[in-house]
N, C-alpha and C. Protein backbone atom coordinates (compact mmCIF):
# COMPACT_ATOMS: atom_id res chain seq x y z
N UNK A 1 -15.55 -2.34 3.63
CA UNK A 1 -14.98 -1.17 4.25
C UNK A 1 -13.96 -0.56 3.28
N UNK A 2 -14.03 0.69 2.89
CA UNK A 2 -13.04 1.27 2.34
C UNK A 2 -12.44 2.18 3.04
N UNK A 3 -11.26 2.16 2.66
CA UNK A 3 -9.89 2.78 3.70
C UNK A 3 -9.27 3.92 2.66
N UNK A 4 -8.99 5.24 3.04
CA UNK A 4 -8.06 5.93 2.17
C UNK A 4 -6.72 6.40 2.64
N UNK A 5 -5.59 6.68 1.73
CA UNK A 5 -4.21 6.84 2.30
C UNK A 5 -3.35 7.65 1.22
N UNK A 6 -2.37 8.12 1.90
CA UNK A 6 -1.72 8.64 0.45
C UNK A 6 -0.71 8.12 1.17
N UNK A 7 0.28 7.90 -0.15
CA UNK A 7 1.84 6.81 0.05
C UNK A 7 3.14 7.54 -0.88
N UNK A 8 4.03 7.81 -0.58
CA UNK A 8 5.04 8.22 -1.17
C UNK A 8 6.43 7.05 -0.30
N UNK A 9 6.55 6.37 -1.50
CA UNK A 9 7.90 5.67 -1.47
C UNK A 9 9.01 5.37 -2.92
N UNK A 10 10.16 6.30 -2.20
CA UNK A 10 11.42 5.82 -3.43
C UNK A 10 11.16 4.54 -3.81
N UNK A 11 11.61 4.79 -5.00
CA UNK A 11 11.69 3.46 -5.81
C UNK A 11 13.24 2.16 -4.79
N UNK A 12 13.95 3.04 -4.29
CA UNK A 12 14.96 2.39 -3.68
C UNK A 12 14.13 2.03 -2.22
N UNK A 13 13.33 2.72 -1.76
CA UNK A 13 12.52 2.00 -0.54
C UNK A 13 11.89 1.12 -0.76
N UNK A 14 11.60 1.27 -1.81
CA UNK A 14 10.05 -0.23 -1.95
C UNK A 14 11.14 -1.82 -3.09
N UNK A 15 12.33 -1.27 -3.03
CA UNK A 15 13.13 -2.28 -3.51
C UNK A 15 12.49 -3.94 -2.45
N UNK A 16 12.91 -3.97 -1.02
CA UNK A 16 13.07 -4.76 -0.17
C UNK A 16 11.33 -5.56 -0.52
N UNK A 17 11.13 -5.05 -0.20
CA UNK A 17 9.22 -5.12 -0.69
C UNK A 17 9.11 -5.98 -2.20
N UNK A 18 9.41 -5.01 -3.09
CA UNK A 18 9.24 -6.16 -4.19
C UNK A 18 10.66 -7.13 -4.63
N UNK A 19 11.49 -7.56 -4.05
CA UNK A 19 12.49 -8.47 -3.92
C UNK A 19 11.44 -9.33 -2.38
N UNK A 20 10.77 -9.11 -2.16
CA UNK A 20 10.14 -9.92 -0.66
C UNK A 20 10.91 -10.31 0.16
N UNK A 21 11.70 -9.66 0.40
CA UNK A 21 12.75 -9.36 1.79
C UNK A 21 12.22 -8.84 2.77
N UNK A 22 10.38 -8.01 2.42
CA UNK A 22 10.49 -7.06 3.59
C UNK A 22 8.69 -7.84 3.09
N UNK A 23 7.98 -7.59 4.52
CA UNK A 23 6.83 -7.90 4.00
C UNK A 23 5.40 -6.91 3.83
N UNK A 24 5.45 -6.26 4.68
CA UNK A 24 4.65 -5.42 4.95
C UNK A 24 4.77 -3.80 4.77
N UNK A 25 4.19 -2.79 4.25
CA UNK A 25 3.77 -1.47 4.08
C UNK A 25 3.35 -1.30 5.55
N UNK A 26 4.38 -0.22 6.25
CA UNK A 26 2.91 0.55 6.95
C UNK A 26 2.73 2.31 6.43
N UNK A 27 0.94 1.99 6.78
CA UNK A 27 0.69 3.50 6.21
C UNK A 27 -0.27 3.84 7.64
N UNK A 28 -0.42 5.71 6.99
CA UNK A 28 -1.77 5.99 8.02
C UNK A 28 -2.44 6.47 6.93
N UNK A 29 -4.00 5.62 7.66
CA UNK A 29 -4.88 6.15 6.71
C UNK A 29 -6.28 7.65 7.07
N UNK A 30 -6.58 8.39 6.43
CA UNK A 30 -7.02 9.26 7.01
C UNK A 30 -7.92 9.69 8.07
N UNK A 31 -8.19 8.90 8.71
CA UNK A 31 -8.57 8.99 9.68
C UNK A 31 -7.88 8.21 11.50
N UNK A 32 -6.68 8.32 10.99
CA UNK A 32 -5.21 8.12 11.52
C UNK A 32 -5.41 6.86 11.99
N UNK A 33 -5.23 5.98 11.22
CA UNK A 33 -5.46 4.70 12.21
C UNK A 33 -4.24 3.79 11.28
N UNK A 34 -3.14 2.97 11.78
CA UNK A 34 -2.25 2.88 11.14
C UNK A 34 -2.46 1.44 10.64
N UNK A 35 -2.32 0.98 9.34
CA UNK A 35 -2.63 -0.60 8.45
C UNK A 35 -1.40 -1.06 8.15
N UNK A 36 -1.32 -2.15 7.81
CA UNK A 36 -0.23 -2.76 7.52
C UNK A 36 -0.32 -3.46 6.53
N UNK A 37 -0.10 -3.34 4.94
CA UNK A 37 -0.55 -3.76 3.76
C UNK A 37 0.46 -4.76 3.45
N UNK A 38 0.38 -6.25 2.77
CA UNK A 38 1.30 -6.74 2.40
C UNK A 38 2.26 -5.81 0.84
N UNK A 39 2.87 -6.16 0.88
CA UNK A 39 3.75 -5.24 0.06
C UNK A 39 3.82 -5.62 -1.49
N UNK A 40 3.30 -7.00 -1.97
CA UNK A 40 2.63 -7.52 -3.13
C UNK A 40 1.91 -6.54 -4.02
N UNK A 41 0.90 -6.06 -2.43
CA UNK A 41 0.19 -5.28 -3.69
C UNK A 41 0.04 -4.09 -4.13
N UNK A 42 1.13 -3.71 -3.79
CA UNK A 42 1.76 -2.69 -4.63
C UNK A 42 2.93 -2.29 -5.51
N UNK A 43 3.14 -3.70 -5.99
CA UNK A 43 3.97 -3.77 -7.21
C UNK A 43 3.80 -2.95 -8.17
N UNK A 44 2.11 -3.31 -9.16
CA UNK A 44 1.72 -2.78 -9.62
C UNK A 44 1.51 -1.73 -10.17
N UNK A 45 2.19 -0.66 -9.01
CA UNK A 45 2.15 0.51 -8.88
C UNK A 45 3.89 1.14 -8.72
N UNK A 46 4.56 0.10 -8.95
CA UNK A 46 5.83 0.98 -8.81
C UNK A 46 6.44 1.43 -10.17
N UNK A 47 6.86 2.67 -9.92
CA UNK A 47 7.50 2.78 -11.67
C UNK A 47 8.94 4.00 -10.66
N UNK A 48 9.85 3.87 -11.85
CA UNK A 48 11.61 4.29 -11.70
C UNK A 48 11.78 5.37 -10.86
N UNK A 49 10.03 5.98 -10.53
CA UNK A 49 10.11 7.34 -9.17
C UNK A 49 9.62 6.98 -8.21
N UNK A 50 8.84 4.97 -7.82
CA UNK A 50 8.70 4.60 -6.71
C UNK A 50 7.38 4.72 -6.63
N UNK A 51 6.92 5.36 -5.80
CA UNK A 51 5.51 4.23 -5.64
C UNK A 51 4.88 6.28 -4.99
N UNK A 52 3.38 6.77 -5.72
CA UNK A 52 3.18 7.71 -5.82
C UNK A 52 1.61 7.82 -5.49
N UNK A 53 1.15 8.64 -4.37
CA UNK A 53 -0.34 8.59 -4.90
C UNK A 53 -1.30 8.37 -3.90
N UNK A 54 -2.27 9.05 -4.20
CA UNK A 54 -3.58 8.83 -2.79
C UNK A 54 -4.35 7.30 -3.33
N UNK A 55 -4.48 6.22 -2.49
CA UNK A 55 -5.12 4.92 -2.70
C UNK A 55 -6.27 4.85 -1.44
N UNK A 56 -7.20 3.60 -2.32
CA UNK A 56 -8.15 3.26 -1.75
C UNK A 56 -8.05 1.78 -1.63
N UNK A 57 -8.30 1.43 -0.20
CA UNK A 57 -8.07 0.08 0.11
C UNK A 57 -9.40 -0.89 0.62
N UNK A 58 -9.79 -1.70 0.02
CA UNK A 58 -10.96 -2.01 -0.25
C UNK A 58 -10.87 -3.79 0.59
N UNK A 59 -11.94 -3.99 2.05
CA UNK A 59 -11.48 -4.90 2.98
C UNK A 59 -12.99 -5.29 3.13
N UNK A 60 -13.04 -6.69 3.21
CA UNK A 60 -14.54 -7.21 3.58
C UNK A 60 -14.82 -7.28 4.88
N UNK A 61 -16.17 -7.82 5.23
CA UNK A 61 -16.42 -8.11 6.48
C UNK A 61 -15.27 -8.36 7.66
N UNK A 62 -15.03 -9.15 7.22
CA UNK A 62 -14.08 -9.94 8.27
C UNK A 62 -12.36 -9.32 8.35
N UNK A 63 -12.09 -8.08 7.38
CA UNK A 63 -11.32 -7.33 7.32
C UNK A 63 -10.00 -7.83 6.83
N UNK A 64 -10.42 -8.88 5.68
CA UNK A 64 -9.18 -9.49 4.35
C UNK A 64 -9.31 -8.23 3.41
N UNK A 65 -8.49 -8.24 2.56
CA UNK A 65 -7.86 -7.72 1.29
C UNK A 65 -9.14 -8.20 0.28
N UNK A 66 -9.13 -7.40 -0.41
CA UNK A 66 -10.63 -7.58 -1.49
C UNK A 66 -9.69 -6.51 -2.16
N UNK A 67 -9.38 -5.38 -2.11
CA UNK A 67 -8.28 -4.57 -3.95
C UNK A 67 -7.67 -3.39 -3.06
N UNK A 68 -7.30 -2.78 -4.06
CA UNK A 68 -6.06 -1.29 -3.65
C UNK A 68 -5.97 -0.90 -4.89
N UNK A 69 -6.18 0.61 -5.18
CA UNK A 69 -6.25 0.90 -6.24
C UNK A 69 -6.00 2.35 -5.78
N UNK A 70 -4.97 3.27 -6.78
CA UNK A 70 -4.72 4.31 -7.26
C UNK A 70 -5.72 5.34 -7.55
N UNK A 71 -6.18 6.27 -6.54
CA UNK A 71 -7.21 7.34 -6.86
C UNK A 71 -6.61 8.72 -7.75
């Protein structure tokens, strides 16, 4: 199943997240249904203006984490 979303978070919001103080992202994804991403995996993606960008969230059968990636 692939999921799409766009995410805008300060770099000072997504602090708690990558210090793992905080655990979870929530987003809506376009077809309004609201996910709750662990916040790991989007480290990757943070740079000094925070976290930017329409993503694709990529979930198997049974609806685990399989990737997330930056469109």
């Amino acid at each position: 199943m692939e999921l799409y979303f766009k995410l805008t978070l300060s770099y000072q919001d997504f602090l708690p997240y990558y210090q793992g103080l905080a655990d979870k992202v929530e987003v809506r994804e376009s077809q309004g249904r609201i996910l709750w991403i662990n916040g790991r995996h989007f480290r990757r993606f943070l740079t000094e203006n925070g976290i930017h960008g329409q993503f694709k969230l990529v979930l198997d059968d049974k609806g685990q984490f399989v990737s997330l990636e930056r469109l």
